[in-house]
C-alpha atoms as a PDB file:
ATOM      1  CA  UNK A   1     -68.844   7.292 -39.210  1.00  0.00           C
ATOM      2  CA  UNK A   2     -67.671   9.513 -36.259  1.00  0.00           C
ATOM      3  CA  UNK A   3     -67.573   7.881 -32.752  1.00  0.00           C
ATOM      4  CA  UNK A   4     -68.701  10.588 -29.808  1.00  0.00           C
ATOM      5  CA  UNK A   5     -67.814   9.718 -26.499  1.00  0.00           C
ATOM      6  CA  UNK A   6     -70.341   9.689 -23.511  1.00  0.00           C
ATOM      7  CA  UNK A   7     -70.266  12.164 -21.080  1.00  0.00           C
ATOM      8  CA  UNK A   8     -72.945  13.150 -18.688  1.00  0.00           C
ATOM      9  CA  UNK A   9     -76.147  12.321 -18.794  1.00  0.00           C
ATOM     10  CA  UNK A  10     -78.766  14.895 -18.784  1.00  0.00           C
ATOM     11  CA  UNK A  11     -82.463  13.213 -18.785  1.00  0.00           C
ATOM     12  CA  UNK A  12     -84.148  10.627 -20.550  1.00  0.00           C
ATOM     13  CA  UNK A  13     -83.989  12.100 -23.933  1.00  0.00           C
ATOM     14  CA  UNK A  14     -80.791  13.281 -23.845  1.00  0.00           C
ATOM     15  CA  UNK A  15     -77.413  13.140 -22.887  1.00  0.00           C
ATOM     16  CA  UNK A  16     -73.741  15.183 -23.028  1.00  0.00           C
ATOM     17  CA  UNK A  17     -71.064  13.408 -25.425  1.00  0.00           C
ATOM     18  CA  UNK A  18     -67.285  14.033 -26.563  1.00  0.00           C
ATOM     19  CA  UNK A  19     -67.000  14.950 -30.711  1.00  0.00           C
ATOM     20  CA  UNK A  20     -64.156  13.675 -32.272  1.00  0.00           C
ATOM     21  CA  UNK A  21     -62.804  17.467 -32.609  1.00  0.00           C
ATOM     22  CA  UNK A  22     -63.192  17.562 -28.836  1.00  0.00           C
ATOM     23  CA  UNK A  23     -66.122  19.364 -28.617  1.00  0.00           C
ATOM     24  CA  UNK A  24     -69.042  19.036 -25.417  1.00  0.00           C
ATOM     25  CA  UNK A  25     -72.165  18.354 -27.366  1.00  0.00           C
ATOM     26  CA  UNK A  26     -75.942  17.308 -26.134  1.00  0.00           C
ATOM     27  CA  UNK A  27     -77.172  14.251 -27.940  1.00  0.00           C
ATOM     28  CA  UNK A  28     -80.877  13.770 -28.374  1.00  0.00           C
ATOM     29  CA  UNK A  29     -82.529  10.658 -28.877  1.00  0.00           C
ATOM     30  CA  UNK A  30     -83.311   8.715 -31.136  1.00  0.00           C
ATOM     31  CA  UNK A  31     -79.626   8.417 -31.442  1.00  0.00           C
ATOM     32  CA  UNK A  32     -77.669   5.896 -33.249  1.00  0.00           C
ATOM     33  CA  UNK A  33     -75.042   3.311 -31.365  1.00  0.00           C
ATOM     34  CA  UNK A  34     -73.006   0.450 -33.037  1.00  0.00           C
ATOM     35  CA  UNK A  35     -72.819  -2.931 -30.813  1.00  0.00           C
ATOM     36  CA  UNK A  36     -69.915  -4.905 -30.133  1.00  0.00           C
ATOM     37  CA  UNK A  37     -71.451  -6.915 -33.210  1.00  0.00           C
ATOM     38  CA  UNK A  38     -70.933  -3.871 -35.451  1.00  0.00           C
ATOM     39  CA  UNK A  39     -74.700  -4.437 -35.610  1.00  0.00           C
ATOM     40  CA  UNK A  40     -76.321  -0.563 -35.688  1.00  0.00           C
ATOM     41  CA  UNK A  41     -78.813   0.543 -33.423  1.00  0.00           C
ATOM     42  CA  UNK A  42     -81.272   3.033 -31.968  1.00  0.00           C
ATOM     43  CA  UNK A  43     -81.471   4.311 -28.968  1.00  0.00           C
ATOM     44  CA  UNK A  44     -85.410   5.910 -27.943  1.00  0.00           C
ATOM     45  CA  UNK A  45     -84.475   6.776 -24.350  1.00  0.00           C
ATOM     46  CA  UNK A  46     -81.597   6.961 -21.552  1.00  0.00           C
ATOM     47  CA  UNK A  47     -82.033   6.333 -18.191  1.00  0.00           C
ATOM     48  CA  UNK A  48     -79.845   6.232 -14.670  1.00  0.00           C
ATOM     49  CA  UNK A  49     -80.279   3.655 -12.122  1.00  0.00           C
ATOM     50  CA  UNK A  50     -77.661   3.127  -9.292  1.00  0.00           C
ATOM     51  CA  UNK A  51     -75.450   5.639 -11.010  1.00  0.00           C
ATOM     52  CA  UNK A  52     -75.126   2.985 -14.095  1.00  0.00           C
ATOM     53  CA  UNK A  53     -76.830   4.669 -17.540  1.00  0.00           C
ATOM     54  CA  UNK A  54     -78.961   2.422 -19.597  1.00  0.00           C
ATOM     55  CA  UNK A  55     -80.104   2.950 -23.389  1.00  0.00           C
ATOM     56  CA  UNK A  56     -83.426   1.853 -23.700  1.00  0.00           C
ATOM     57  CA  UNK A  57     -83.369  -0.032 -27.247  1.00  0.00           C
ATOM     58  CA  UNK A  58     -85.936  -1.667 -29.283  1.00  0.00           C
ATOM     59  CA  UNK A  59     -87.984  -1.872 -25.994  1.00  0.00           C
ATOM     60  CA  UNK A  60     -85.023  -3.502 -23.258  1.00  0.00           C
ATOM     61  CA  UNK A  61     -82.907  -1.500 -21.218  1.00  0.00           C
ATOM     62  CA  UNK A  62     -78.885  -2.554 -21.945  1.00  0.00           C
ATOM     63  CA  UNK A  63     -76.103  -0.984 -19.968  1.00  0.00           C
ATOM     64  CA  UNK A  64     -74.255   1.927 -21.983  1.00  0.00           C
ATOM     65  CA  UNK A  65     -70.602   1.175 -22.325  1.00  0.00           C
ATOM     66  CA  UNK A  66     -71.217  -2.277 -24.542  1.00  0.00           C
ATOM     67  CA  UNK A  67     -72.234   0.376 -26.991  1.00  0.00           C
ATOM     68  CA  UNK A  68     -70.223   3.145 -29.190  1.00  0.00           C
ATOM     69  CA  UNK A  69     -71.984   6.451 -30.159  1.00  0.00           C
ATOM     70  CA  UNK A  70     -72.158   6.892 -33.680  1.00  0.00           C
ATOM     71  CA  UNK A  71     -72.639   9.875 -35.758  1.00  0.00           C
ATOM     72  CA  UNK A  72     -73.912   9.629 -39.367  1.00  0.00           C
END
């Protein structure tokens, strides 16, 4: 599995990430994310709030960098 690093984000279906191969991408969601569990997970929305992102998953909004992008 690639990891893609966050970038930007864009709205609440999307956001901007980093490829491995250095490359500016938009993400849409559902997206995939691996926890600091190694448990993986689904994203269904992004939000911003006090300039901190959020990843709406499974229904509760969790604070984006306890989570790594993952690309199948």
């Amino acid at each position: 599995m690639d990891e893609y690093n966050f970038y930007r984000y864009i709205d609440d279906k999307s956001i901007l990430v980093i490829t491995p191969k250095n490359k500016l991408i938009r993400i849409r969601c559902p997206f995939a994310v691996i926890n600091t569990e190694n448990k993986i997970l689904q994203v269904d929305a992004v939000s911003e709030k006090n300039n901190l992102i959020y990843y709406k998953i499974k229904g509760s909004h969790q604070i984006y960098n306890e989570f790594t992008i993952i690309a199948k």
